[in-house]
C-alpha atoms as a PDB file:
ATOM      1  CA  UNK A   1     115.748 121.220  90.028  1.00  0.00           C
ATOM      2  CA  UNK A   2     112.926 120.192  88.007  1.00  0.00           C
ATOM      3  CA  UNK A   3     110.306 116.845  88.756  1.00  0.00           C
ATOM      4  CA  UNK A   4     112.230 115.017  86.342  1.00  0.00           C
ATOM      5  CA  UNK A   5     115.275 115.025  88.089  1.00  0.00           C
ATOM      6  CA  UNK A   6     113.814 114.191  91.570  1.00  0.00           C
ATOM      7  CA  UNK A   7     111.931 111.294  89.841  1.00  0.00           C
ATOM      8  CA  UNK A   8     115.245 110.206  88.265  1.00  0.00           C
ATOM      9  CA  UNK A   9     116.839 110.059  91.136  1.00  0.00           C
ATOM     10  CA  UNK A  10     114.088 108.142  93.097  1.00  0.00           C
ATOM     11  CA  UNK A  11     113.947 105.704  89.875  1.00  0.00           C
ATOM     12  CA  UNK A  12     117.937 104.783  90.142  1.00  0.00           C
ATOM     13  CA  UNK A  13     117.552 104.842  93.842  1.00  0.00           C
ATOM     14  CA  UNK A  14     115.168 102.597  94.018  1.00  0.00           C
ATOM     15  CA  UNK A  15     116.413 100.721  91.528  1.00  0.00           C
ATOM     16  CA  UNK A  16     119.403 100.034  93.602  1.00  0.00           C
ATOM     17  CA  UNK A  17     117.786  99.743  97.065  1.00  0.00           C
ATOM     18  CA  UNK A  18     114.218  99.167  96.504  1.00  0.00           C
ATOM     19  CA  UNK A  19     112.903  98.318 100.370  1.00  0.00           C
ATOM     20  CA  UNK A  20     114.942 101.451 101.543  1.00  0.00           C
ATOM     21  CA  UNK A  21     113.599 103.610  99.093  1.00  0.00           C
ATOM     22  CA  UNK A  22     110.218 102.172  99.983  1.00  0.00           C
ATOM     23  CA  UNK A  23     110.675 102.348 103.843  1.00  0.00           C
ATOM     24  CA  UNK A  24     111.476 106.143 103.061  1.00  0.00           C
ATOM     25  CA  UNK A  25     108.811 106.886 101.202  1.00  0.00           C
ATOM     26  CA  UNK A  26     106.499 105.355 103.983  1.00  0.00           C
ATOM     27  CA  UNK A  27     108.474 107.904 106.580  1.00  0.00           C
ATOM     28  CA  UNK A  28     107.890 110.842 104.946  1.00  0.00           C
ATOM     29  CA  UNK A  29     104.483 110.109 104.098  1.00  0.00           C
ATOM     30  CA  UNK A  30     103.281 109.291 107.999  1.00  0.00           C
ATOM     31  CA  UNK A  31     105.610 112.233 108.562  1.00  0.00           C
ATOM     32  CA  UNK A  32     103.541 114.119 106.423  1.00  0.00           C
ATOM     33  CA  UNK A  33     100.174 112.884 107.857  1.00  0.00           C
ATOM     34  CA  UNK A  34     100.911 113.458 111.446  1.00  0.00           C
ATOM     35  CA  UNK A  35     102.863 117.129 111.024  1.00  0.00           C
ATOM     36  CA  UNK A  36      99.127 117.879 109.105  1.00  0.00           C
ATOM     37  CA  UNK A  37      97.499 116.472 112.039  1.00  0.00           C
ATOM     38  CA  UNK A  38      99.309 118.511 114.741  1.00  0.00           C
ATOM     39  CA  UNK A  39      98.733 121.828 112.744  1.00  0.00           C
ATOM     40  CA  UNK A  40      94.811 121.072 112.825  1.00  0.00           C
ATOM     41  CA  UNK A  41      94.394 119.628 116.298  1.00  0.00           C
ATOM     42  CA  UNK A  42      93.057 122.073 118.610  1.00  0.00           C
ATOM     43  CA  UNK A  43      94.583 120.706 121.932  1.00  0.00           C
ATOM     44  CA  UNK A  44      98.151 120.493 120.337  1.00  0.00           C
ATOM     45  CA  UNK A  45     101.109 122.181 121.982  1.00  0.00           C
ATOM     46  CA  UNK A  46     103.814 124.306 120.156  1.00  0.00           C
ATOM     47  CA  UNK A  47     106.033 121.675 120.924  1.00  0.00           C
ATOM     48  CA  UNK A  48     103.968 118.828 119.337  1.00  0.00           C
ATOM     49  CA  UNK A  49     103.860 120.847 116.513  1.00  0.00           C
ATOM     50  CA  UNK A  50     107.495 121.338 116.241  1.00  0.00           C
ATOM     51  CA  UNK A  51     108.167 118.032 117.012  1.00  0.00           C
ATOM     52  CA  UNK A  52     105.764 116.612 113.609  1.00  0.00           C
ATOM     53  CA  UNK A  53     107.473 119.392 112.113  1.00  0.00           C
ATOM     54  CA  UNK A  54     111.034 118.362 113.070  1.00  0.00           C
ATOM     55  CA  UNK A  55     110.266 114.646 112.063  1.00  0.00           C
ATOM     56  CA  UNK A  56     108.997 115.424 109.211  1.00  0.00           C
ATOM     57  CA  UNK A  57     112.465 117.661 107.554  1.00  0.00           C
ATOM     58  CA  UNK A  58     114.219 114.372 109.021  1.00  0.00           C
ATOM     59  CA  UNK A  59     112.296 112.150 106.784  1.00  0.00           C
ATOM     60  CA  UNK A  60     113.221 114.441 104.349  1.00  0.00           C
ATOM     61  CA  UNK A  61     116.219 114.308 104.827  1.00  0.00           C
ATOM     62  CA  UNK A  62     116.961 111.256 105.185  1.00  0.00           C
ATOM     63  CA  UNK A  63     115.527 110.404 101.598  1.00  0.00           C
ATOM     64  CA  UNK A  64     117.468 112.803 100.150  1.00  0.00           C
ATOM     65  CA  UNK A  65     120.652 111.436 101.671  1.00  0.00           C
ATOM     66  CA  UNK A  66     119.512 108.285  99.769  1.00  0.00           C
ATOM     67  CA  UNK A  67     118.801 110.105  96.213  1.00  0.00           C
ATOM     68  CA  UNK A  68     121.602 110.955  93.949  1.00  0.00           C
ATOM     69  CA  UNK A  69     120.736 114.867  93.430  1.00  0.00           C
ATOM     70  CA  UNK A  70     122.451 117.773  91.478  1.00  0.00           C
ATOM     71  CA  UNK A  71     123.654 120.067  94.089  1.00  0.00           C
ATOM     72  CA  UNK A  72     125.181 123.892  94.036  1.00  0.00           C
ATOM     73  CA  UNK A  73     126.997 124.420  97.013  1.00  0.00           C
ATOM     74  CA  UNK A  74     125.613 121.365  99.167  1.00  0.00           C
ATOM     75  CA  UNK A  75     122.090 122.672  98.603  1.00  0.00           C
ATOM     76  CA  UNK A  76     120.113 120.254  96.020  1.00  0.00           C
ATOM     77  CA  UNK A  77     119.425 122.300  93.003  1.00  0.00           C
END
């Protein structure tokens, strides 16, 4: 799957459903901060850091389940 594809899809996506694909965006990108955040703080247990890291594939997720994406066998290619 190239860039284009995945920016495609977020286009028509959005295009349909802009304040989801907005409120998505925002979840994976506090997602992002606070999994980077748990990796770097000292005082952080394994399970905090599995926990940012477990929120963060289910922002992922979930803004894939929004985007329109080629797939091969379920798996976006």
């Amino acid at each position: 799957m190239t860039a284009e594809t995945v920016l495609d899809a977020l286009a028509e996506a959005f295009a349909d459903e802009p304040a989801a694909v907005v409120h998505l965006l925002l979840d994976l990108a506090a997602a992002r901060a606070h999994a980077d955040r748990m990796r770097r703080y000292p005082a952080a247990t394994d399970y905090w850091r599995e926990s940012a890291a477990a929120g963060l594939d289910r922002a992922r997720e979930d803004l894939l389940d929004v985007l329109d994406l080629p797939s091969t066998n379920g798996v976006p290619a």
